[in-house]
C-alpha atoms as a PDB file:
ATOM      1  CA  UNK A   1      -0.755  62.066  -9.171  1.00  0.00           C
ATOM      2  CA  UNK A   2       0.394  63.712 -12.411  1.00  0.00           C
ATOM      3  CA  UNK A   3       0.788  62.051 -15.623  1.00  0.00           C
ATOM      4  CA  UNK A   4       4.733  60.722 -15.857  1.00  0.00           C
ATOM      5  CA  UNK A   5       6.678  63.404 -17.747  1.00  0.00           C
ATOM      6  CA  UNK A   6       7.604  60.498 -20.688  1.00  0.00           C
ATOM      7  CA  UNK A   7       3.933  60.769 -21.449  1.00  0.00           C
ATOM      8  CA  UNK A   8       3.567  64.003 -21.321  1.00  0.00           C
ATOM      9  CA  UNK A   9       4.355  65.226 -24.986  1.00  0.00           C
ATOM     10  CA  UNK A  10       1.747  65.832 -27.548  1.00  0.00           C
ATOM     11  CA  UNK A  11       1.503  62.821 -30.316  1.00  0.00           C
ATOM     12  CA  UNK A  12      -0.441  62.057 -33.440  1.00  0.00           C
ATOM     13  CA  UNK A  13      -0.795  58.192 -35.187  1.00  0.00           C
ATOM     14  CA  UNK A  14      -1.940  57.469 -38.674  1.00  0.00           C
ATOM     15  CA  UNK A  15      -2.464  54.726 -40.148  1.00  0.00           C
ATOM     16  CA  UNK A  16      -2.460  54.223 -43.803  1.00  0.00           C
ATOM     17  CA  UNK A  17      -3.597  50.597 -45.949  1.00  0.00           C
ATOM     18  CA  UNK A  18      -2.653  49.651 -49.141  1.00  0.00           C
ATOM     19  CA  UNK A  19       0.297  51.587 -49.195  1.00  0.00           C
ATOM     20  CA  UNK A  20       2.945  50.172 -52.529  1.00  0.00           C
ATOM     21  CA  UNK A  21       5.829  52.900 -52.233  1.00  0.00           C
ATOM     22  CA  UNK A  22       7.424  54.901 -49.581  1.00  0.00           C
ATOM     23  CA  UNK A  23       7.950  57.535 -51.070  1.00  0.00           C
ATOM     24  CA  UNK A  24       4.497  58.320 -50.121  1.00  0.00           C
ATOM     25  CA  UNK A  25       5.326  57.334 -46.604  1.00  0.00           C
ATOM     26  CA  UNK A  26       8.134  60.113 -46.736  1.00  0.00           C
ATOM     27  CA  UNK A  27       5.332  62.809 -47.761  1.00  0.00           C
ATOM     28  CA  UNK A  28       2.967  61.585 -44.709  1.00  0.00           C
ATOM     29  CA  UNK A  29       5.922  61.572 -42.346  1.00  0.00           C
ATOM     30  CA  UNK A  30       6.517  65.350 -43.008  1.00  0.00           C
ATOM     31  CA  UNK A  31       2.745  66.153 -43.061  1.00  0.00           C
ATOM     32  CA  UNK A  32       2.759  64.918 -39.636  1.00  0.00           C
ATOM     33  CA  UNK A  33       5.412  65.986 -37.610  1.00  0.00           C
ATOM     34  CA  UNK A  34       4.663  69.425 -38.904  1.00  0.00           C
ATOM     35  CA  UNK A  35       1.693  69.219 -37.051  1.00  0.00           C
ATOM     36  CA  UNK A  36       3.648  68.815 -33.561  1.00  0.00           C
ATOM     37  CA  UNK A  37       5.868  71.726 -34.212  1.00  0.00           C
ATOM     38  CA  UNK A  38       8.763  69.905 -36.131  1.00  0.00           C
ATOM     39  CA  UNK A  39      10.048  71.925 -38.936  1.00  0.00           C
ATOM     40  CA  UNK A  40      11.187  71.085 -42.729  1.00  0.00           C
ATOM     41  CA  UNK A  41      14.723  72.585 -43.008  1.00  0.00           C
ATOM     42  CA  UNK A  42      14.773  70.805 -46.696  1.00  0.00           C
ATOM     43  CA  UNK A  43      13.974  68.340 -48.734  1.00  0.00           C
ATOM     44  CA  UNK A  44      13.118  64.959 -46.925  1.00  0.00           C
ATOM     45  CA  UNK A  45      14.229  66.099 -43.783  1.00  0.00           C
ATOM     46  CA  UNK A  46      11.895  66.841 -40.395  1.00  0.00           C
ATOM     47  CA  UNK A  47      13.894  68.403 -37.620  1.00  0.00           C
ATOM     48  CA  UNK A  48      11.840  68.064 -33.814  1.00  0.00           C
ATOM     49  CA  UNK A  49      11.369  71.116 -31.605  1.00  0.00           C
ATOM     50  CA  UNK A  50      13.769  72.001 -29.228  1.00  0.00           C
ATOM     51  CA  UNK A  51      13.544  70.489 -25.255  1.00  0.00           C
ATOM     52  CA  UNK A  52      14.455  73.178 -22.533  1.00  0.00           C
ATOM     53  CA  UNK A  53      17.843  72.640 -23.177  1.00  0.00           C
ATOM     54  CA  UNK A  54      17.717  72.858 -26.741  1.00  0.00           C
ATOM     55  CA  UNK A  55      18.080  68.904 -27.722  1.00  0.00           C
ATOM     56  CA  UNK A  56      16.866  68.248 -31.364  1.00  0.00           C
ATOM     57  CA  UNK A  57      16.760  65.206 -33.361  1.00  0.00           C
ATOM     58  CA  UNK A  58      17.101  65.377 -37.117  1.00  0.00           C
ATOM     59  CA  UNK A  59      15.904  62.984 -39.502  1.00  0.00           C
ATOM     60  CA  UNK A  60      16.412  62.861 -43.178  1.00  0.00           C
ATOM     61  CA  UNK A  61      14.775  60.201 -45.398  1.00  0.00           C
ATOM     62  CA  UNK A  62      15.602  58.752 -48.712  1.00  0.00           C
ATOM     63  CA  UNK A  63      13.377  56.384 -51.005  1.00  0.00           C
ATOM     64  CA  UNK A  64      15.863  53.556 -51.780  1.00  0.00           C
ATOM     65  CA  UNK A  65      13.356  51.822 -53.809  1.00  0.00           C
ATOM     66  CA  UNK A  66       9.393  51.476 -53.187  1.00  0.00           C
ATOM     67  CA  UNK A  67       9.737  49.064 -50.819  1.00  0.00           C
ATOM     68  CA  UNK A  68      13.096  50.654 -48.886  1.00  0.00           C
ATOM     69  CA  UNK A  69      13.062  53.551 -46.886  1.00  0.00           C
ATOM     70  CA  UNK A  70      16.129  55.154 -45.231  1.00  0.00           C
ATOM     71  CA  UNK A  71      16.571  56.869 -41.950  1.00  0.00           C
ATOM     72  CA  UNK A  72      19.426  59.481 -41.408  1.00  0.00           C
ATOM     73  CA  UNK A  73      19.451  59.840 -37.824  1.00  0.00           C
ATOM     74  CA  UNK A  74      21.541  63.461 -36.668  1.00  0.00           C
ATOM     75  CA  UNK A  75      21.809  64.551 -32.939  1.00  0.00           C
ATOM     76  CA  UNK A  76      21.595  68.839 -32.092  1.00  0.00           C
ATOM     77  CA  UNK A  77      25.671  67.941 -31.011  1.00  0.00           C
ATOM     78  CA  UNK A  78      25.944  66.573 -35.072  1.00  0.00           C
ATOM     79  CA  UNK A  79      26.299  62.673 -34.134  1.00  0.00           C
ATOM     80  CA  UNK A  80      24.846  60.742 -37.005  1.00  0.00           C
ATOM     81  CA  UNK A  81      23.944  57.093 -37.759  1.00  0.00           C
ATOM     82  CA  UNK A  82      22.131  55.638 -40.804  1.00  0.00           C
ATOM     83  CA  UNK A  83      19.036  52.602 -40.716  1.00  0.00           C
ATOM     84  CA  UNK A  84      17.172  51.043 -43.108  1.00  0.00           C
ATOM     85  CA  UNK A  85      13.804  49.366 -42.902  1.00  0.00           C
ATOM     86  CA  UNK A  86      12.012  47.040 -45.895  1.00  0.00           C
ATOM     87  CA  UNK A  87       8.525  46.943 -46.270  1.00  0.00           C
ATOM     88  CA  UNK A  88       5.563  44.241 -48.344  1.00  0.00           C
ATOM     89  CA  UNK A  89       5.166  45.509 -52.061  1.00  0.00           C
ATOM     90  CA  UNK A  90       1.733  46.646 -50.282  1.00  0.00           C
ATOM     91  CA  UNK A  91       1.524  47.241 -46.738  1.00  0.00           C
ATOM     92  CA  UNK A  92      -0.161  48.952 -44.040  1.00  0.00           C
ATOM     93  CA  UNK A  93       1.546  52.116 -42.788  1.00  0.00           C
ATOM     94  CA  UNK A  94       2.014  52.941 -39.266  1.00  0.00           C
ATOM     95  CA  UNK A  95       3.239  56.440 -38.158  1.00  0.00           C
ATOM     96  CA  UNK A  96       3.358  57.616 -34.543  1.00  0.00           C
ATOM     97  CA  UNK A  97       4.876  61.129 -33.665  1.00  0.00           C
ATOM     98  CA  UNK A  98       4.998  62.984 -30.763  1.00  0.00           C
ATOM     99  CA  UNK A  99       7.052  65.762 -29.817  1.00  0.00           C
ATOM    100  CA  UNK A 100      10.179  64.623 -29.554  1.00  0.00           C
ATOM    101  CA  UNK A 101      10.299  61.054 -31.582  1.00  0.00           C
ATOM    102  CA  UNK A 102       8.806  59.340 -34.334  1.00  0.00           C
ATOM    103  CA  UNK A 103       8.132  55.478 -35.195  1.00  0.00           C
ATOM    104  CA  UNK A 104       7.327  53.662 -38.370  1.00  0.00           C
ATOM    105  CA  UNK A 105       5.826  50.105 -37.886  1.00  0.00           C
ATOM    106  CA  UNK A 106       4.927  48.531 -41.448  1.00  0.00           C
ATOM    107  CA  UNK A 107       3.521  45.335 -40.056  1.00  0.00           C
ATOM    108  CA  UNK A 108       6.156  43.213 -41.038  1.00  0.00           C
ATOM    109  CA  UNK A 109       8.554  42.580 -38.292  1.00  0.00           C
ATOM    110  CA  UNK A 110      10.708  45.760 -39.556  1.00  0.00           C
ATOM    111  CA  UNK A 111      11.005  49.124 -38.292  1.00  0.00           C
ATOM    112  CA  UNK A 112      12.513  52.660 -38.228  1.00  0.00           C
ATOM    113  CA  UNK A 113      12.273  54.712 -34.802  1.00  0.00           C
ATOM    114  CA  UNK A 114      14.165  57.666 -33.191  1.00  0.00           C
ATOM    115  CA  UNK A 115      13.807  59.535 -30.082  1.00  0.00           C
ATOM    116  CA  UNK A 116      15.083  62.219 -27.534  1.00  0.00           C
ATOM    117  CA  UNK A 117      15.113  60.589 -24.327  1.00  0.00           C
ATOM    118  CA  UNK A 118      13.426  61.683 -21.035  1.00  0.00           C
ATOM    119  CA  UNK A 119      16.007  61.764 -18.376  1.00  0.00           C
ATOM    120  CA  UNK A 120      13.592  62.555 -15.406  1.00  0.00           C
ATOM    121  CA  UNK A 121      14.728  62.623 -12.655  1.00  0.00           C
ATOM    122  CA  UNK A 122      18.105  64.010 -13.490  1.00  0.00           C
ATOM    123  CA  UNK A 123      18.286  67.567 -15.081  1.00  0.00           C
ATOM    124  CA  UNK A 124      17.448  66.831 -19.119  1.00  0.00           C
ATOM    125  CA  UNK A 125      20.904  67.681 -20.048  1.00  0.00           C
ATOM    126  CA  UNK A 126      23.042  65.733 -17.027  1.00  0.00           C
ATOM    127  CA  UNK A 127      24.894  63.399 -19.805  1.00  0.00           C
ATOM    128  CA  UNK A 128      24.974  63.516 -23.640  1.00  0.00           C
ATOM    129  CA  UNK A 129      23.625  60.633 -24.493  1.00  0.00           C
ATOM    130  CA  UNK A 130      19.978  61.934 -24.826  1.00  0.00           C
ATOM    131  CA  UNK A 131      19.300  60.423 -28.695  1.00  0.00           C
ATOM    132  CA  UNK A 132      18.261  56.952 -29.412  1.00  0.00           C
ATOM    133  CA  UNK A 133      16.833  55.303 -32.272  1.00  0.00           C
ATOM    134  CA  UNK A 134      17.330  52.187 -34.733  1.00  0.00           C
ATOM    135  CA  UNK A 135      16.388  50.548 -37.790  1.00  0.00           C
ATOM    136  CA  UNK A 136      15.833  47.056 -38.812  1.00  0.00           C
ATOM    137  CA  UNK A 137      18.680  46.971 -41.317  1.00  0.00           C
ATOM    138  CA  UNK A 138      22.213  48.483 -41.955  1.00  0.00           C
ATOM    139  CA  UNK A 139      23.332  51.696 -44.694  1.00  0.00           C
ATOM    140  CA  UNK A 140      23.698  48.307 -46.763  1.00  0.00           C
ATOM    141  CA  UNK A 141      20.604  46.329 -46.208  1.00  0.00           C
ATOM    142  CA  UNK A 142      21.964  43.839 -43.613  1.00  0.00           C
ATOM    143  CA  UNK A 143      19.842  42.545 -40.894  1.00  0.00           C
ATOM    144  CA  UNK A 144      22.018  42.956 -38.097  1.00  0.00           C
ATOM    145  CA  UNK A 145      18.877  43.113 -35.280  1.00  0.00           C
ATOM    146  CA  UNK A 146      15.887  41.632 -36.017  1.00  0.00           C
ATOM    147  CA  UNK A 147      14.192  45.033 -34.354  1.00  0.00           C
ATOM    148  CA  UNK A 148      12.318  44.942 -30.905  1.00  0.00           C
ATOM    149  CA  UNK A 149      13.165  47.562 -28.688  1.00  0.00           C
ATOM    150  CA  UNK A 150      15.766  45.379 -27.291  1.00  0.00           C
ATOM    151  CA  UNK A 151      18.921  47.165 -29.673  1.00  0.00           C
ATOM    152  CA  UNK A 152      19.509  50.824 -30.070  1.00  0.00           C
ATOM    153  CA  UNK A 153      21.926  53.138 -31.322  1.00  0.00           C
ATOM    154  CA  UNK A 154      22.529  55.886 -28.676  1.00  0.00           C
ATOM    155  CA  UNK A 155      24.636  58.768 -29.485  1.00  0.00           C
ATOM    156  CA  UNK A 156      27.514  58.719 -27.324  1.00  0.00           C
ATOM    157  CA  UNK A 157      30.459  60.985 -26.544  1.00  0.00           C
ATOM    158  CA  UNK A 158      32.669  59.464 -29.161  1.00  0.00           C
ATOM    159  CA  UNK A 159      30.899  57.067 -32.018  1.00  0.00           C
ATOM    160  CA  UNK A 160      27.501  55.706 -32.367  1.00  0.00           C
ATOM    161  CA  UNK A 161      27.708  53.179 -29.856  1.00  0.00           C
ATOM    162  CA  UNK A 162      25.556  50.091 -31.192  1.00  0.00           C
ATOM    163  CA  UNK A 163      23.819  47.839 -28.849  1.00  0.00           C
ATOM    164  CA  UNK A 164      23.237  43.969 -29.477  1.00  0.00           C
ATOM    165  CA  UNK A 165      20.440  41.865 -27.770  1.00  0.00           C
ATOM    166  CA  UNK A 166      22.739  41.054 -25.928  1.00  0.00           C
ATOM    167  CA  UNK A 167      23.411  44.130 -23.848  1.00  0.00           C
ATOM    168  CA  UNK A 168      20.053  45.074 -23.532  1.00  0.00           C
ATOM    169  CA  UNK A 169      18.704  48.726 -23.615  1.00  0.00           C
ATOM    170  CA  UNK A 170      15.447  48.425 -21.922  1.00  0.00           C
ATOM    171  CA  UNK A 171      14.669  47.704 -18.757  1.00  0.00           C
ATOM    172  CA  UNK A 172      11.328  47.432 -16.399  1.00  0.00           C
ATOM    173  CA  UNK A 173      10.771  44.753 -13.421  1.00  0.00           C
ATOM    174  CA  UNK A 174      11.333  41.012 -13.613  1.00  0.00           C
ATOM    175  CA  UNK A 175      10.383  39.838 -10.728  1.00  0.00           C
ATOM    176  CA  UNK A 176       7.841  37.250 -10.631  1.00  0.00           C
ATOM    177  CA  UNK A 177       7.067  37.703 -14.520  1.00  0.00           C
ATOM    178  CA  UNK A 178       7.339  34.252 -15.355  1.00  0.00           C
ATOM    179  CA  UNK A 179       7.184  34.233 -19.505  1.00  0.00           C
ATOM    180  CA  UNK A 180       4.934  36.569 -19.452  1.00  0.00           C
ATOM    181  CA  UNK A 181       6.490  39.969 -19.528  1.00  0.00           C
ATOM    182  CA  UNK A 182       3.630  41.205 -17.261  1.00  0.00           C
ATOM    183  CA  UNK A 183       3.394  42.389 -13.611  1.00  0.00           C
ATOM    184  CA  UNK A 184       0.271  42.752 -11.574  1.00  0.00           C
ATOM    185  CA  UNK A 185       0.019  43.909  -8.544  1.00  0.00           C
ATOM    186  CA  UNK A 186      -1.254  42.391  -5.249  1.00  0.00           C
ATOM    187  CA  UNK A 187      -4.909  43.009  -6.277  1.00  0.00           C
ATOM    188  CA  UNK A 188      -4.202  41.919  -9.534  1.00  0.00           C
ATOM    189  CA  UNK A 189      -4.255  45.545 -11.124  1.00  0.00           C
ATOM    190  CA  UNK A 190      -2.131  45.066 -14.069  1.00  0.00           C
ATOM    191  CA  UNK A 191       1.437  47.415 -14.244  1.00  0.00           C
ATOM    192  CA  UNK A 192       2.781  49.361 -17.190  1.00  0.00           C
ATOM    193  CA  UNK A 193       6.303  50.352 -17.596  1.00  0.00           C
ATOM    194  CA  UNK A 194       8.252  52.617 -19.867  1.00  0.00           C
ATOM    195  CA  UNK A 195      10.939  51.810 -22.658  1.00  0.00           C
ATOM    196  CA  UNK A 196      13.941  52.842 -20.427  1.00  0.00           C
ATOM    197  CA  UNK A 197      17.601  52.128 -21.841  1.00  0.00           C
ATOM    198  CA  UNK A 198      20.455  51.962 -19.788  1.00  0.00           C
ATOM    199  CA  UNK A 199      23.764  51.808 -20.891  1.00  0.00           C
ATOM    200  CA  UNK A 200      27.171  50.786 -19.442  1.00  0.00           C
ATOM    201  CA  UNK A 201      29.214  53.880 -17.805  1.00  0.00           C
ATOM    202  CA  UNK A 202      32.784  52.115 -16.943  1.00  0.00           C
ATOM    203  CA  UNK A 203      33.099  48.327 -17.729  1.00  0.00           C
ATOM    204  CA  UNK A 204      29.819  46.572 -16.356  1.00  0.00           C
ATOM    205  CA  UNK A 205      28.761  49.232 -14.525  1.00  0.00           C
ATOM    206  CA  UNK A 206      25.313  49.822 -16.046  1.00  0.00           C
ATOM    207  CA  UNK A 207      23.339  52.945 -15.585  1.00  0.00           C
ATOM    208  CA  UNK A 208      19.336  54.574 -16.301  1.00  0.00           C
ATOM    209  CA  UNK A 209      20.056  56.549 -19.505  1.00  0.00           C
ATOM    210  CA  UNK A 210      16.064  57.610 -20.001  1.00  0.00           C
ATOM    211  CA  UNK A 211      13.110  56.945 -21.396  1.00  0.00           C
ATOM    212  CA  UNK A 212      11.247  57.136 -24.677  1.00  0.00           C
ATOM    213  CA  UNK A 213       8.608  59.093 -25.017  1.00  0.00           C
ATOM    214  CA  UNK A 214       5.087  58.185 -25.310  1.00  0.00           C
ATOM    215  CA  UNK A 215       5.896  54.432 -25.564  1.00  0.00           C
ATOM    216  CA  UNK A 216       5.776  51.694 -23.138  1.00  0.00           C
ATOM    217  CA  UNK A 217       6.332  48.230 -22.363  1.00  0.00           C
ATOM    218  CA  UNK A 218       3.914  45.479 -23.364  1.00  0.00           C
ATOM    219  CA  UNK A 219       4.368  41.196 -22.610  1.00  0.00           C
ATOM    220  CA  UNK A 220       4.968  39.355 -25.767  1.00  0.00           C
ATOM    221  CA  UNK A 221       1.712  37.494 -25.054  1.00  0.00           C
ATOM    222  CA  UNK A 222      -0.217  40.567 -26.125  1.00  0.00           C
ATOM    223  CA  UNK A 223      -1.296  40.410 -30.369  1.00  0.00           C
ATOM    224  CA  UNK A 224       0.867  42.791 -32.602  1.00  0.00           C
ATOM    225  CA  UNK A 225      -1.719  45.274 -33.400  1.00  0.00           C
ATOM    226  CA  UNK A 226      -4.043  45.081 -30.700  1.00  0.00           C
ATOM    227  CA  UNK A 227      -4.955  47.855 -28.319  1.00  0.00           C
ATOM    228  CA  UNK A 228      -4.654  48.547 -25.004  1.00  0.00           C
ATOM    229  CA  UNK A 229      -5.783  50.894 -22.739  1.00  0.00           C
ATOM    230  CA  UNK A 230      -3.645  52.274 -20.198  1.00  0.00           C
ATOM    231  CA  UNK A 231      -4.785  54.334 -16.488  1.00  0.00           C
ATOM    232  CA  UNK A 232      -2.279  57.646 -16.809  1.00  0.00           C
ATOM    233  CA  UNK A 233      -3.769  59.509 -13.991  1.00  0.00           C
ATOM    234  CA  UNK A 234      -7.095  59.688 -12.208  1.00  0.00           C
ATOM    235  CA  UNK A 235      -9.161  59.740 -15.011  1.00  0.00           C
ATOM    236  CA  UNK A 236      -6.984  59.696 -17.116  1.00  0.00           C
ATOM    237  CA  UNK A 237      -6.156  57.050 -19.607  1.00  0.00           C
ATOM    238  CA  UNK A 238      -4.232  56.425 -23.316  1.00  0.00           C
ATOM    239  CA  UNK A 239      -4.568  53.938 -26.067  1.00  0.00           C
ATOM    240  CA  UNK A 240      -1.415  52.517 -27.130  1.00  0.00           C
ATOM    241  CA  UNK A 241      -0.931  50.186 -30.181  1.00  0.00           C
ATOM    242  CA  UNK A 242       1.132  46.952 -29.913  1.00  0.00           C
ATOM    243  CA  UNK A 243       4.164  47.354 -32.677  1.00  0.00           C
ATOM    244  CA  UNK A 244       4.368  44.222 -35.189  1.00  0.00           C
ATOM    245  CA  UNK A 245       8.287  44.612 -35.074  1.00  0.00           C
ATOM    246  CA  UNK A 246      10.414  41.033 -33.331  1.00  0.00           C
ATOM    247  CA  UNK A 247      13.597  40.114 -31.716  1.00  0.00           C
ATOM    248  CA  UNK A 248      15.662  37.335 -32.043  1.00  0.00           C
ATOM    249  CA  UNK A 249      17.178  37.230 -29.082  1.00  0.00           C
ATOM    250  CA  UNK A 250      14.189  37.518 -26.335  1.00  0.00           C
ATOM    251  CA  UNK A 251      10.473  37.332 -26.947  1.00  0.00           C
ATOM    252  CA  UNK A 252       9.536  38.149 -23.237  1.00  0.00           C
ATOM    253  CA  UNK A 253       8.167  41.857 -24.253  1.00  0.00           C
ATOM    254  CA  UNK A 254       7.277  44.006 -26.853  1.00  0.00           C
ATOM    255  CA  UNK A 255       6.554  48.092 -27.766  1.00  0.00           C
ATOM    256  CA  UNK A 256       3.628  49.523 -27.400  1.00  0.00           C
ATOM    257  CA  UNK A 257       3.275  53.025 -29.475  1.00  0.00           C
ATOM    258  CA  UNK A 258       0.586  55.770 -27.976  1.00  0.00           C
ATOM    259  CA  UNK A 259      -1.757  56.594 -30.361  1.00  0.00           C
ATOM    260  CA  UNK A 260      -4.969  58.366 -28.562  1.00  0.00           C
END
């Protein structure tokens, strides 16, 4: 058994107390994505490596005030949005990269996040709606999505297409889960499943759209914060770190963020 391709990506996490002004988050941000082969084109922008079929992701950020960071999200096909995320006049800084996304969880509910999508088992570049990402508040500072991994943006053909709670972006199994959000399996081995969003194709036909990478889903019953250690192969296993970020509209499951 391999370890799933979604996984598969190299990744860094750091995580950074007492922290009173993002504009020092911005600095961090850039210090670590050029370690996984993102580059700096300018300024306050980090631009991730190319996939096989040349996807990229671009990301710009702005200091809005010490306590307001700001996401410009920009597809390789030049399809844009803009998010915003507030943090606690101190705080404790979260950053996870990996090769093709990044994730900023300041432990207060909030939360920035962008990614290329896997789209195993079709061919990487089958559709064009391989970026996704989101923010906890609009260009103007509204909460529009009290931020799990429920809502997205993903980059479609035409606009930004903006998902609600309501039409729901992730998927994973819900049989027999109760109010847990967890599945175990008949010997009580507990199952892990990725952030996968799907997406309506013609009316409410929904389809798979991909996954994110090195992220998974977690039951809401496990603590914001806490680890947990996940089997990725024989032998193999990875830490991933609970997010501290909330939904209004269903507290069944959370994100958990891969971190070693």
């Amino acid at each position: 058994m391999a370890v799933p391709t979604y996984l598969q990506p190299s990744f860094n996490f750091l995580e950074t107390p007492g922290v009173t002004d993002v504009a020092n988050t911005i600095t961090r941000i850039k210090t670590r994505a050029l370690l996984l082969g993102w580059t700096n084109p300018v300024g306050d922008t980090i631009l991730s490596p190319a996939n096989a079929v040349g996807q990229t992701i671009q990301l710009a950020f702005s200091r809005i005030g010490a306590t307001n960071l700001q996401m410009v999200f920009t597809d390789s096909l030049g399809r844009t949005f803009t998010r915003r995320c507030q943090t606690a006049a101190s705080f404790t800084e979260r950053l996870y990269l990996n090769t093709f996304g990044f994730f900023f969880d300041p432990g207060n509910g909030e939360c920035l996040w962008a990614s290329i999508l896997d789209l195993t088992p079709d061919l990487q570049d089958s559709h064009d709606q391989f970026a996704t990402g989101y923010g906890t508040r609009t260009a103007a500072d509204a909460v529009d999505v009290t931020m799990s991994s429920h809502a997205a943006m993903q980059l479609s053909s035409a606009t930004p297409r903006v998902y609600t709670p309501i039409a729901i972006t992730t998927w994973f199994p819900r049989g027999g889960l109760g109010t847990t959000g967890q599945l175990y399996s008949t010997s009580l081995s507990r199952m892990w499943y990725p952030v996968v969003h799907v997406g309506p194709v013609v009316g409410t036909t929904w389809r798979l759209r991909g996954r994110l990478f090195q992220a998974l889903m977690v039951p809401s019953s496990e603590t914001p914060q806490s680890e947990i250690t996940v089997p990725l192969d024989q032998g193999t296993t990875g830490t991933f770190k609970v997010t501290s970020w909330t939904s209004t509209a269903n507290a069944l499951y959370f994100m958990a963020l891969r971190k070693a």
